[in-house]
N, C-alpha and C. Protein backbone atom coordinates (compact mmCIF):
# COMPACT_ATOMS: atom_id res chain seq x y z
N UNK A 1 12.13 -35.34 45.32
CA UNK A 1 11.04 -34.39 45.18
C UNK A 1 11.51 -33.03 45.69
N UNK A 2 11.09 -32.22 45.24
CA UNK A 2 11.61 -30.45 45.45
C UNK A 2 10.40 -29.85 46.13
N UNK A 3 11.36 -28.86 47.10
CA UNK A 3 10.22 -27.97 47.78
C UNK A 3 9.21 -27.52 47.02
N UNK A 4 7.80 -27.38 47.61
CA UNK A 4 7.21 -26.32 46.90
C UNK A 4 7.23 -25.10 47.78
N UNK A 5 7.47 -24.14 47.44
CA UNK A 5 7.77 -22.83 48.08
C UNK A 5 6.30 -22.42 48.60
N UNK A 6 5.20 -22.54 48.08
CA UNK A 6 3.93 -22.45 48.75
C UNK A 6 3.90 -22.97 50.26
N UNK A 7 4.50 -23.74 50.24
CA UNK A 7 4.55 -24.29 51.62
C UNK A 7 4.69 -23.38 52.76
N UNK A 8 5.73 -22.18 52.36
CA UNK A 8 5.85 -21.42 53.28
C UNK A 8 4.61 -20.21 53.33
N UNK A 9 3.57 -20.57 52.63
CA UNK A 9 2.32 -19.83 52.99
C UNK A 9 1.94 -20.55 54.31
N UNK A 10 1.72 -21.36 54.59
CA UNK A 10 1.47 -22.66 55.52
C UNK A 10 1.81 -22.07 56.47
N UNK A 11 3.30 -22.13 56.85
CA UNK A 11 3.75 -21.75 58.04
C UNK A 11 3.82 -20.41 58.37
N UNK A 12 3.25 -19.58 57.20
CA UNK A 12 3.00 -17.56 57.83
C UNK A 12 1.57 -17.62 58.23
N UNK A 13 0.57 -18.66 57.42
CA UNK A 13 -0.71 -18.40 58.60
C UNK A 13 -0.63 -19.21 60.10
N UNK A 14 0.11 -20.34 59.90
CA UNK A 14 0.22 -20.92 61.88
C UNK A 14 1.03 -19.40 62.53
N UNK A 15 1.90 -19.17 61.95
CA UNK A 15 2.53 -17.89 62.19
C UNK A 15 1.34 -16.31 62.70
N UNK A 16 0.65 -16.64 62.14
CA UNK A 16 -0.54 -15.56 62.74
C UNK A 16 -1.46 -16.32 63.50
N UNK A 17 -1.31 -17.22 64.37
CA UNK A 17 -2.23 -17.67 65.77
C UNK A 17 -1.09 -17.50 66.51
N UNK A 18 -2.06 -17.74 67.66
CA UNK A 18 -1.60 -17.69 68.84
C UNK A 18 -0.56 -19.04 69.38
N UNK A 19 0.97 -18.70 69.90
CA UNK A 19 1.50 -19.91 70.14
C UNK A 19 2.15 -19.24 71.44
N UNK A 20 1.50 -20.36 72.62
CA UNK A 20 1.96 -19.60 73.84
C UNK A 20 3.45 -19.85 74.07
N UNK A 21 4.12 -19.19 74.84
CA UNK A 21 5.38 -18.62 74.67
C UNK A 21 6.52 -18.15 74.09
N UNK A 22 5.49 -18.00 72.69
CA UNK A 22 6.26 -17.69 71.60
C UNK A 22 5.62 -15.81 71.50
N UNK A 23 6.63 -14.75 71.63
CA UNK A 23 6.29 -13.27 70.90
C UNK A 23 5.12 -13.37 70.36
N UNK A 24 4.59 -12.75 70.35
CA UNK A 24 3.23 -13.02 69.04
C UNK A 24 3.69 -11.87 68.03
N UNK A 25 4.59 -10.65 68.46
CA UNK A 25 5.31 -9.65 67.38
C UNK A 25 6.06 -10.02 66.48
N UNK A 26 6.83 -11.08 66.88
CA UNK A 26 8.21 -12.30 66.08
C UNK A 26 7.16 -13.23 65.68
N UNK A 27 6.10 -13.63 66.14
CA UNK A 27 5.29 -14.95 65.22
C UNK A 27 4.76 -14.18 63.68
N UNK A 28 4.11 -12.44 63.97
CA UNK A 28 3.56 -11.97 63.54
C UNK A 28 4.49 -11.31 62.10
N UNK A 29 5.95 -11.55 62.34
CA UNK A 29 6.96 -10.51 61.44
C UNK A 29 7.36 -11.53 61.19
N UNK A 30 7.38 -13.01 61.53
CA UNK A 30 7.90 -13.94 60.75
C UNK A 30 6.71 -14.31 59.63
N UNK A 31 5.73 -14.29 60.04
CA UNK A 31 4.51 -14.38 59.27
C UNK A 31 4.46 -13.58 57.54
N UNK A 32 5.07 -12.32 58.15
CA UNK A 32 5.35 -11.24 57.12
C UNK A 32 6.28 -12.14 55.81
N UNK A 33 7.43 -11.87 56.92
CA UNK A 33 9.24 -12.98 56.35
C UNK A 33 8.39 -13.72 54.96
N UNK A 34 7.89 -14.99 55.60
CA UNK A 34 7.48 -16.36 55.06
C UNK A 34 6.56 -15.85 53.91
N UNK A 35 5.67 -14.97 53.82
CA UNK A 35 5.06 -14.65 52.95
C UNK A 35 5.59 -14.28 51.82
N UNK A 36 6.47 -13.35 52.08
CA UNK A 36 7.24 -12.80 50.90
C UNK A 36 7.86 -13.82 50.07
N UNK A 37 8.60 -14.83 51.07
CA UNK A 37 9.50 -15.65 50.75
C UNK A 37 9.52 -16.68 49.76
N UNK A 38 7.66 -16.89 49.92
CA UNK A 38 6.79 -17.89 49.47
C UNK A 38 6.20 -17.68 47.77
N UNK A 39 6.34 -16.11 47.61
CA UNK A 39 5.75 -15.59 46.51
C UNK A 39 7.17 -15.59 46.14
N UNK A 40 8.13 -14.98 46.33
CA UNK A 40 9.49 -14.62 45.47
C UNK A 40 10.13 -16.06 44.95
N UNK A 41 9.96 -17.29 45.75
CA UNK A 41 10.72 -18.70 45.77
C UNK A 41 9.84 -19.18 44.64
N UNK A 42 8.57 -18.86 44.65
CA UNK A 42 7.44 -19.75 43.63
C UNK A 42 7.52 -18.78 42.18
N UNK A 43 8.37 -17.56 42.44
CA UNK A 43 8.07 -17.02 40.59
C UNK A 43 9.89 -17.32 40.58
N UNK A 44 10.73 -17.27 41.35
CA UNK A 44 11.66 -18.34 40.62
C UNK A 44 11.62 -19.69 40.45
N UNK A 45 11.00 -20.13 41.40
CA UNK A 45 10.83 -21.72 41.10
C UNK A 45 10.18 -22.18 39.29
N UNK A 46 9.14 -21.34 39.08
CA UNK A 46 8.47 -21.19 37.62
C UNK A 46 9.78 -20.70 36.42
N UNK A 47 10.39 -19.71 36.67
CA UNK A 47 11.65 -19.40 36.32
C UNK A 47 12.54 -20.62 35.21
N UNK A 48 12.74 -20.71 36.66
CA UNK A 48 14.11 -21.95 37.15
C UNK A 48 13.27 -22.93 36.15
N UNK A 49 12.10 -23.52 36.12
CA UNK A 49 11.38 -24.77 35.29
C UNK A 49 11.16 -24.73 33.87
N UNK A 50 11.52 -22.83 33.73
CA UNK A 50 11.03 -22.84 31.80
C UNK A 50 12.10 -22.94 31.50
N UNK A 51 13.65 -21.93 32.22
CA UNK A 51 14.42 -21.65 31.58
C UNK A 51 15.55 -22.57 31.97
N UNK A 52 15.57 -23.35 33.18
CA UNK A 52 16.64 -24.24 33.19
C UNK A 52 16.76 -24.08 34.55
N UNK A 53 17.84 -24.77 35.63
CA UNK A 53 18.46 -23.97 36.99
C UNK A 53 19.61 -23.32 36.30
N UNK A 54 19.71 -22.61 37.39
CA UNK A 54 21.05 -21.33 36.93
C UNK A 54 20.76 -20.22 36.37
N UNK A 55 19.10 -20.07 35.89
CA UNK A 55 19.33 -18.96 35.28
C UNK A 55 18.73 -17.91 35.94
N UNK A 56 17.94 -18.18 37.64
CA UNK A 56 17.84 -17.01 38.07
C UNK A 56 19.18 -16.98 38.72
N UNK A 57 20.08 -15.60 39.15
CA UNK A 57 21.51 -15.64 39.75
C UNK A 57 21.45 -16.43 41.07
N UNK A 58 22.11 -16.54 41.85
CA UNK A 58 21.97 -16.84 43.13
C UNK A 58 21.88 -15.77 44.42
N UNK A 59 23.18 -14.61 44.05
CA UNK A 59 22.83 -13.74 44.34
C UNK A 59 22.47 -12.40 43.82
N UNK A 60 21.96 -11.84 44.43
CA UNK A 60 21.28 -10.67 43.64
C UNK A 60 19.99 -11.11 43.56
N UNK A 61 19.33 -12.00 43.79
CA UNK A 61 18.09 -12.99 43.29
C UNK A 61 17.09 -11.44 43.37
N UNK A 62 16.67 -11.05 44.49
CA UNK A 62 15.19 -10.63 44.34
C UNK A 62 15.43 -8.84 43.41
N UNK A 63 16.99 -8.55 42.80
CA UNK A 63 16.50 -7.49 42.68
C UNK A 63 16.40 -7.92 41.36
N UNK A 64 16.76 -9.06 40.95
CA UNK A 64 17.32 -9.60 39.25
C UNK A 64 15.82 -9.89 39.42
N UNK A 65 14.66 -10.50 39.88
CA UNK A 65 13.69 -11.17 39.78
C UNK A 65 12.46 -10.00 39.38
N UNK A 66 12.79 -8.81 40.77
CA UNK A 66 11.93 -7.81 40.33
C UNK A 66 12.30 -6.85 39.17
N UNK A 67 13.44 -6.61 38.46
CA UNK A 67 14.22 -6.05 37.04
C UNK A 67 13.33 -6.94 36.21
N UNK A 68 12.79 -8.02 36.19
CA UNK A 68 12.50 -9.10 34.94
C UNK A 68 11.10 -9.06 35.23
N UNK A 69 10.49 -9.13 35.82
CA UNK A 69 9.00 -8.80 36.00
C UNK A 69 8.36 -7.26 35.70
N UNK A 70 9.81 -6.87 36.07
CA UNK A 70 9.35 -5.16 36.04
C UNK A 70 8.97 -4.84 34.44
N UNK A 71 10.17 -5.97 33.88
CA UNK A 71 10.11 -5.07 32.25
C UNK A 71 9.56 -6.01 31.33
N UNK A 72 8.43 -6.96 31.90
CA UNK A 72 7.99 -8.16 30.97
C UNK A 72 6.68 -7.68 30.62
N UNK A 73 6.39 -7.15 31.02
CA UNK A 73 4.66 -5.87 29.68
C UNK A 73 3.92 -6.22 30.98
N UNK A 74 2.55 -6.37 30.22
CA UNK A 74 1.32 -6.92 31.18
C UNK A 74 1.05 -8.07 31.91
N UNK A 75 1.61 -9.29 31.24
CA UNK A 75 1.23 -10.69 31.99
C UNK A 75 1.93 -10.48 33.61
N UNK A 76 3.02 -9.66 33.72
CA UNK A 76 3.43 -9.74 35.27
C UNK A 76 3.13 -8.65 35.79
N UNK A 77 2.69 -7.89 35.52
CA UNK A 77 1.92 -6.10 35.99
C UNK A 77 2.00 -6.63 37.59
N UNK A 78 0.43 -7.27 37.34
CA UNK A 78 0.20 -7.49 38.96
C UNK A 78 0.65 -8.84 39.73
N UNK A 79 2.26 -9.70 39.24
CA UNK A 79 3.03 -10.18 40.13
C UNK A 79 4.26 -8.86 40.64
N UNK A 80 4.14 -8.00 39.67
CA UNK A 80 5.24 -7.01 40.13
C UNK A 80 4.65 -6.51 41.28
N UNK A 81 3.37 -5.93 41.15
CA UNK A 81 3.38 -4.61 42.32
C UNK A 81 3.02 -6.02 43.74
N UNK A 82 2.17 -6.47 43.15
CA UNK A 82 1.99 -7.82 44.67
C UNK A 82 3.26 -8.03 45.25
N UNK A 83 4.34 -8.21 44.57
CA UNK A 83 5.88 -8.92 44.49
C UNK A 83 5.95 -7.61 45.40
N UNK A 84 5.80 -6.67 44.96
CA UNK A 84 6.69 -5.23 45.11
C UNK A 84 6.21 -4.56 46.75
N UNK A 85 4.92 -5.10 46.72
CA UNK A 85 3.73 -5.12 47.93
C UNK A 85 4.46 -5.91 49.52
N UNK A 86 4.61 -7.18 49.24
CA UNK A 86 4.96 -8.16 50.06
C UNK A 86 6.87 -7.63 50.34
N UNK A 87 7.54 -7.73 49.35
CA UNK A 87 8.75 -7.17 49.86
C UNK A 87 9.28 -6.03 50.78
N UNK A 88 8.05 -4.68 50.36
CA UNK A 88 8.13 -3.63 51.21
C UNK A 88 7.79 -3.69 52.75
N UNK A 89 6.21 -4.93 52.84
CA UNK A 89 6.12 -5.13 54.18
C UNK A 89 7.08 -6.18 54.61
N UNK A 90 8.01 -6.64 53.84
CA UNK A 90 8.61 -7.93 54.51
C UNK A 90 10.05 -7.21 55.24
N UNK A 91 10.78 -6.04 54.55
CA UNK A 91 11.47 -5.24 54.46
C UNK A 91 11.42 -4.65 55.99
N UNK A 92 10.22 -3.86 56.38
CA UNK A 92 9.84 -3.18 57.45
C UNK A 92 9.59 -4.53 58.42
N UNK A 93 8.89 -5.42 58.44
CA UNK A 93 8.87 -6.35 59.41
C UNK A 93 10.30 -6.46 60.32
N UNK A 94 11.25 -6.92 59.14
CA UNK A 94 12.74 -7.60 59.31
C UNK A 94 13.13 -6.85 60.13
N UNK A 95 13.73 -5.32 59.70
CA UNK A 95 14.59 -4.07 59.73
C UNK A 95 13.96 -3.21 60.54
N UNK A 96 12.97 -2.73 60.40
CA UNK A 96 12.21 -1.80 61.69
C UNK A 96 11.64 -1.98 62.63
N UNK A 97 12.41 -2.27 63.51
CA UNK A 97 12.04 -2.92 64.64
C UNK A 97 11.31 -1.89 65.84
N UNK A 98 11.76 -0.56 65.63
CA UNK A 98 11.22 0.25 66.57
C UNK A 98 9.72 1.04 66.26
N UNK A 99 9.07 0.12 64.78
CA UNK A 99 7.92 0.10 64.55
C UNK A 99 6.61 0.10 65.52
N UNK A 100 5.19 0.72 65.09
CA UNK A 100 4.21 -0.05 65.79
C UNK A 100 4.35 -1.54 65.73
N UNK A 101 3.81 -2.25 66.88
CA UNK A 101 3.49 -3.74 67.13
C UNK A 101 2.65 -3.89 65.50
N UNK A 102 2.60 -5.15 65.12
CA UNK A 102 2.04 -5.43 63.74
C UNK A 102 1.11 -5.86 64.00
N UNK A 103 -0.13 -5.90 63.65
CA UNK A 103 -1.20 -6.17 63.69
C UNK A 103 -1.58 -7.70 63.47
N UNK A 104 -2.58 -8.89 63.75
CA UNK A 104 -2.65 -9.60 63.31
C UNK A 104 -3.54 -9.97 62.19
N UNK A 105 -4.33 -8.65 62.53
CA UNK A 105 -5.09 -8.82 61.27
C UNK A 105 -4.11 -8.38 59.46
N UNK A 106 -3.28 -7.20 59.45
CA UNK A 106 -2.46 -6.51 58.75
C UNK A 106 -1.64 -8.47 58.21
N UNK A 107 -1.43 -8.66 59.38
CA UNK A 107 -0.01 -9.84 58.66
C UNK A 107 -0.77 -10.78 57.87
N UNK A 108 -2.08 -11.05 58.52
CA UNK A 108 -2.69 -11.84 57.87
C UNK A 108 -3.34 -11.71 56.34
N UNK A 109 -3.91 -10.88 56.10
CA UNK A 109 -3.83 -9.97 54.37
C UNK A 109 -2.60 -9.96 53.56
N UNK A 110 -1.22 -9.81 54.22
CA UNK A 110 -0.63 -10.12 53.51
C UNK A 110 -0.45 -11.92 52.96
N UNK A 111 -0.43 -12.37 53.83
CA UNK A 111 -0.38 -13.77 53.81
C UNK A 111 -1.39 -14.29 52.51
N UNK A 112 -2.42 -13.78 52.45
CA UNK A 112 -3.70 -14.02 51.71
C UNK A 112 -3.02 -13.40 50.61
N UNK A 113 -2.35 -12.33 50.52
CA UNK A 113 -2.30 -11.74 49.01
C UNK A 113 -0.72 -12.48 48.53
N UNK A 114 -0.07 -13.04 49.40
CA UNK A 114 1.04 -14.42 48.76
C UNK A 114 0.79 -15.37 48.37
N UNK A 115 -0.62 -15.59 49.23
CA UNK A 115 -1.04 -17.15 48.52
C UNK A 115 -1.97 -16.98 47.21
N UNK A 116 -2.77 -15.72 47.17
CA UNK A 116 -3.66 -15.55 45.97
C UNK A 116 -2.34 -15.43 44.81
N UNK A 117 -1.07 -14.45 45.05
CA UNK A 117 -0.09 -14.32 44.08
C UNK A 117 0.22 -15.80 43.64
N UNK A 118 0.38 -16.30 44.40
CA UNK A 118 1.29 -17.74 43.82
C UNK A 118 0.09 -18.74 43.28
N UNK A 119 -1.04 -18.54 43.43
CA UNK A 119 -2.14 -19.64 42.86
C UNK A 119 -2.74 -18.74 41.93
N UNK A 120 -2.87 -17.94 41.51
CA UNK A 120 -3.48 -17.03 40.53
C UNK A 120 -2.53 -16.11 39.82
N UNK A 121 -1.23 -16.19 39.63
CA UNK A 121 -0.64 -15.84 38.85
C UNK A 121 0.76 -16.58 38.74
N UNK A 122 1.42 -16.52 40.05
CA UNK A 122 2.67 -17.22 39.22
C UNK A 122 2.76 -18.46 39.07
N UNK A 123 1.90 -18.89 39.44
CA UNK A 123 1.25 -20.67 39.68
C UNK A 123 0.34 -20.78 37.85
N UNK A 124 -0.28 -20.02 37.63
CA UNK A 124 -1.41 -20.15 36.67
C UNK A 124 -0.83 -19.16 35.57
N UNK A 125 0.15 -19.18 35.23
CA UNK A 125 0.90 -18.14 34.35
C UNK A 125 0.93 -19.30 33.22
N UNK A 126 0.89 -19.00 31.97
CA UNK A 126 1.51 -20.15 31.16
C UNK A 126 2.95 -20.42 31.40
N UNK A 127 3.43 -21.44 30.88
CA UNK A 127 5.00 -21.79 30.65
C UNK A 127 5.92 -20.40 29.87
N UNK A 128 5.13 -20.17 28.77
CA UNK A 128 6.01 -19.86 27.54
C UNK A 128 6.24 -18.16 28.22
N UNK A 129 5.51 -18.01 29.18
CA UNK A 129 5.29 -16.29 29.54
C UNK A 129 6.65 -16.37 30.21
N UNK A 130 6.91 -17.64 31.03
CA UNK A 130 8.18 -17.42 31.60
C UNK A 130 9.78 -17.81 31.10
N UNK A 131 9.40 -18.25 29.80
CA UNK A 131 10.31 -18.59 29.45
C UNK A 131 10.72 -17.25 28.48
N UNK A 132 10.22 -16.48 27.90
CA UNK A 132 10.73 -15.50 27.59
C UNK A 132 10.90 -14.19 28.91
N UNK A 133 10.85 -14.39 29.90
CA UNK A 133 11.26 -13.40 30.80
C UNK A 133 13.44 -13.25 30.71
N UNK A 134 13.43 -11.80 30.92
CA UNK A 134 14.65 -11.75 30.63
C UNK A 134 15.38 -11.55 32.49
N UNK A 135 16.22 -12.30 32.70
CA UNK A 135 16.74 -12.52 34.13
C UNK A 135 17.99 -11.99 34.11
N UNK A 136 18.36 -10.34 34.39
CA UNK A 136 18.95 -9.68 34.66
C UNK A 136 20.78 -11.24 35.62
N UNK A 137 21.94 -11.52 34.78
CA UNK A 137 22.74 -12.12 35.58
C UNK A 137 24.02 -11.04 36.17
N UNK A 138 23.83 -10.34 36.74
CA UNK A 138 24.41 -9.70 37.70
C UNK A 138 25.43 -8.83 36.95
């Protein structure tokens, strides 16, 4: 049986409570991490199921992923900018560390808008939408 990448919605909302002796800034930016991770893994995972494995690259993955969403018309409009949404805060979580503290309410919206992405669009997308997506191979 194969991951489902949703899963890691799971662990970005325990990721936004409280876990004593754990940062709550690192619970809160891993929260971010997992979110992104969860939406980008589940529109290749859909990918990977129309068109075969191998055909998203291995590396290069998220810029080949957002190139192919970017230029597929309307059905991925709003997995792009959501996609495009979650990467930017996942980006700043990781890398800017000398940021304001993150909010728990902020991490948590994102979390909500990974799991609405992956159950209301790249989850509920037809097959055939992804099988004509064109996957930029490096």
């Amino acid at each position: 049986m194969s991951f489902d990448p949703e899963s890691w919605v799971q662990v970005a909302s325990i990721c936004c409570s409280n876990i004593p002796g754990v940062s709550r800034e690192a619970l809160l930016r891993t929260a971010v991490n997992r979110a992104y991770y969860a939406a980008l893994l589940a529109l290749k995972d859909r990918i990977e199921g129309a068109q075969g494995p191998g055909s998203v690259p291995r590396w290069g993955t998220h810029d080949a992923l957002k190139q192919a969403v970017r230029s597929a018309g309307a059905s991925f409009k709003e997995v792009d900018s959501r996609l495009s949404l979650l990467r930017r805060a996942r980006e700043k979580a990781d890398y800017v560390l000398a940021s304001e503290d993150l909010q728990r309410e902020d991490a948590w919206k994102l979390v909500v808008k990974a799991r609405w992405l992956i159950r209301n669009r790249i989850k509920a997308l037809p097959e055939a939408e992804f099988r004509r997506l064109r996957v930029p191979r490096g």
